[in-house]
N, C-alpha and C. Protein backbone atom coordinates (compact mmCIF):
# COMPACT_ATOMS: atom_id res chain seq x y z
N UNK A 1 7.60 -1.98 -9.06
CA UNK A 1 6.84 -3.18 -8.80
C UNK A 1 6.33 -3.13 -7.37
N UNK A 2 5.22 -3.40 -7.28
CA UNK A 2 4.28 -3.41 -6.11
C UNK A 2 3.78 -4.88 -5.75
N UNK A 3 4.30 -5.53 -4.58
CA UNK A 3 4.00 -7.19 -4.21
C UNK A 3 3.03 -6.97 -2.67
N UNK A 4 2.12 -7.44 -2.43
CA UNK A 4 1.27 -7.28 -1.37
C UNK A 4 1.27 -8.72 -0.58
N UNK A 5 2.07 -8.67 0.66
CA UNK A 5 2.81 -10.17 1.25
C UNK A 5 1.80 -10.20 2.28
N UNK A 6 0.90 -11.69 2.87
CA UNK A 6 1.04 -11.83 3.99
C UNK A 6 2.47 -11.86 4.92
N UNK A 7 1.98 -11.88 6.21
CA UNK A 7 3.23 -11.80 7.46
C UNK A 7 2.96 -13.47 7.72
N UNK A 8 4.04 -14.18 8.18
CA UNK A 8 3.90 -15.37 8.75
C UNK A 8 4.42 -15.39 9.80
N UNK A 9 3.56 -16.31 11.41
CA UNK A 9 4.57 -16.54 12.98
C UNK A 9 5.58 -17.25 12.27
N UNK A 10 6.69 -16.82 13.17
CA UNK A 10 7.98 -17.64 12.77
C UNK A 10 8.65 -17.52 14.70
N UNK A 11 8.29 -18.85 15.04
CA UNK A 11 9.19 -18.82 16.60
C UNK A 11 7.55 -17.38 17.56
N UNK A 12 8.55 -16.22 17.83
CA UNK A 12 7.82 -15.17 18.69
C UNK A 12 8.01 -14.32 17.81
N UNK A 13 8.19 -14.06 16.32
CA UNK A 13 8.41 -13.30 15.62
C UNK A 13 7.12 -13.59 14.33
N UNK A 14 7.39 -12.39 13.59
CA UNK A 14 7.03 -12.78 11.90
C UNK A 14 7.85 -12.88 11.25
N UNK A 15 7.89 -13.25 9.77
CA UNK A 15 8.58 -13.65 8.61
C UNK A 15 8.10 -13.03 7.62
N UNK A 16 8.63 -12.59 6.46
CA UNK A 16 7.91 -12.35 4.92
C UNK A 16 8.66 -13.43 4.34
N UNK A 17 7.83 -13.56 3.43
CA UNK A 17 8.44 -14.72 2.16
C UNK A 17 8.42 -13.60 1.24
N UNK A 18 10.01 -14.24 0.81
CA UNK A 18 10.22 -13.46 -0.78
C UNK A 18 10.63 -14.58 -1.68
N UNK A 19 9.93 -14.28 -2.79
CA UNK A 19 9.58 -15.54 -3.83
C UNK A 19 10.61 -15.40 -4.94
N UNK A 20 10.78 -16.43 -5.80
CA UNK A 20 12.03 -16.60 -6.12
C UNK A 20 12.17 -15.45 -7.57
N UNK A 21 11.04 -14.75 -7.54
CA UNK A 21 11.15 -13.44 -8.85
C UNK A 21 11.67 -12.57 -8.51
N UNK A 22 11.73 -11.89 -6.85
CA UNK A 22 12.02 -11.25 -6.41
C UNK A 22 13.61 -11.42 -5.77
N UNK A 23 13.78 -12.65 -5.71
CA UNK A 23 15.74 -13.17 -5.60
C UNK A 23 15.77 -12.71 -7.16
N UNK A 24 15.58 -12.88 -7.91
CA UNK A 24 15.94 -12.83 -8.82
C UNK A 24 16.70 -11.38 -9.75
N UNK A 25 15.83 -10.44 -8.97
CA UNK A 25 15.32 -9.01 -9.08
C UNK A 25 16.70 -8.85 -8.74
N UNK A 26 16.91 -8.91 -7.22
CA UNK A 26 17.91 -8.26 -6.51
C UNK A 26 19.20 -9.31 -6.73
N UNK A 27 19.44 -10.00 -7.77
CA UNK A 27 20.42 -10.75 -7.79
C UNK A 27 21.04 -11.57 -6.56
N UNK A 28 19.95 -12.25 -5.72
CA UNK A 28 20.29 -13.23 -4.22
C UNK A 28 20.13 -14.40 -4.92
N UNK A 29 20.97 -15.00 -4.46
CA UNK A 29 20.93 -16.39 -4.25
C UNK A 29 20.99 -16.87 -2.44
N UNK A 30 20.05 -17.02 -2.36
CA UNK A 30 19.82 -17.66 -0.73
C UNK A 30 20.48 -18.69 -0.24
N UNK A 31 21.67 -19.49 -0.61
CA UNK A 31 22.36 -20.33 -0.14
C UNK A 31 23.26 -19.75 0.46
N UNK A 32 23.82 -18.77 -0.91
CA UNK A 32 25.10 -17.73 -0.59
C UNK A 32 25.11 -16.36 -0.19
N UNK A 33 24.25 -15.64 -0.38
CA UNK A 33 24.15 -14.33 -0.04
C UNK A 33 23.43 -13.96 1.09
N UNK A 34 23.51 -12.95 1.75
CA UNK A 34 22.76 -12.43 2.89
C UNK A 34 21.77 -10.93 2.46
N UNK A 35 20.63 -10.52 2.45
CA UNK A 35 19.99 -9.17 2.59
C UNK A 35 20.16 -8.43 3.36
N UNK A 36 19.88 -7.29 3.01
CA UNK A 36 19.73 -5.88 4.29
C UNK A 36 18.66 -5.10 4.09
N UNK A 37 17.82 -5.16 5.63
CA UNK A 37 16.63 -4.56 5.71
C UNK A 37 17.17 -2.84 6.13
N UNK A 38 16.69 -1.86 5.71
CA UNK A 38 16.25 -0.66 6.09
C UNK A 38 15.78 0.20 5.93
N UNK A 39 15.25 0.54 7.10
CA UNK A 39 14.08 1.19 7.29
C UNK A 39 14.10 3.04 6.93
N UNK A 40 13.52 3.69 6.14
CA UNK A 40 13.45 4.99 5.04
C UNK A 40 11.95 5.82 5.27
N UNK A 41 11.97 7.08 6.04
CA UNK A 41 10.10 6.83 6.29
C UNK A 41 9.58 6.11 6.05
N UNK A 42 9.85 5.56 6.85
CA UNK A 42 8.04 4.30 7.38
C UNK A 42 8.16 3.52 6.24
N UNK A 43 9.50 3.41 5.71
CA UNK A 43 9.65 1.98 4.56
C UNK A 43 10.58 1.29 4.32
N UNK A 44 9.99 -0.06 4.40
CA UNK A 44 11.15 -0.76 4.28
C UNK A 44 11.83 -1.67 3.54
N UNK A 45 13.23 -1.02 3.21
CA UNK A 45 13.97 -1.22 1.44
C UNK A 45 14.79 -3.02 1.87
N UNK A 46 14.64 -3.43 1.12
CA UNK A 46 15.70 -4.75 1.20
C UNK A 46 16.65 -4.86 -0.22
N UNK A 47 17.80 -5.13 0.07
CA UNK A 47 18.82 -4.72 -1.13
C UNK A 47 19.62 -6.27 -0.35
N UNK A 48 20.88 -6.55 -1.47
CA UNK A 48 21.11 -7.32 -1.49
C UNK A 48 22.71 -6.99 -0.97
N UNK A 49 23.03 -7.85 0.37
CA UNK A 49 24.04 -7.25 1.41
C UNK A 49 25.44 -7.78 0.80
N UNK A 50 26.53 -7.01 0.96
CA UNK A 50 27.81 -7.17 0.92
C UNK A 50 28.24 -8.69 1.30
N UNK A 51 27.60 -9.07 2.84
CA UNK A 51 28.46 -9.91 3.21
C UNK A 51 27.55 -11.22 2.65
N UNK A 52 28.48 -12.08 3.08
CA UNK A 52 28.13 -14.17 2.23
C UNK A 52 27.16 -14.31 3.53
N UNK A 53 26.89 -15.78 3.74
CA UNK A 53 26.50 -16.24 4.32
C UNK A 53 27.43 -17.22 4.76
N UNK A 54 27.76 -18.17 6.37
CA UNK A 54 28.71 -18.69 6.46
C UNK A 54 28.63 -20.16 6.09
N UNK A 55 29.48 -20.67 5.87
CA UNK A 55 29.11 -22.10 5.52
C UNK A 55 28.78 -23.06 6.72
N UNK A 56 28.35 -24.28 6.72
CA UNK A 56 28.04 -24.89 8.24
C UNK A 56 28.71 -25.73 7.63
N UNK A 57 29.74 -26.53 8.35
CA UNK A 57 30.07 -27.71 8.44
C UNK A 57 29.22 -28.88 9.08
């Protein structure tokens, strides 16, 4: 599958939005889970990371 994203400012940075077909894909749930970006010649893989996300009180 091939998705063609604008970049969005976020703060002094950019952002990608990943839409909820693509949580879906990689089995995230964004409340609880965290991603991992890395980078593979000049590409970059996002998989769905080991660790949680922490809770905020």
């Amino acid at each position: 599958m091939t998705i063609d994203r604008k970049l969005m400012r976020n703060g002094n940075g950019w952002a990608i939005s990943i839409n909820s077909t693509i949580l879906g894909f990689l089995d995230v749930n964004p409340e609880t889970d965290m991603i991992r970006y890395t980078m593979e010649n000049e590409k970059l893989i996002i998989t769905k990371s080991d660790k949680k996300v922490k809770a905020v009180h």
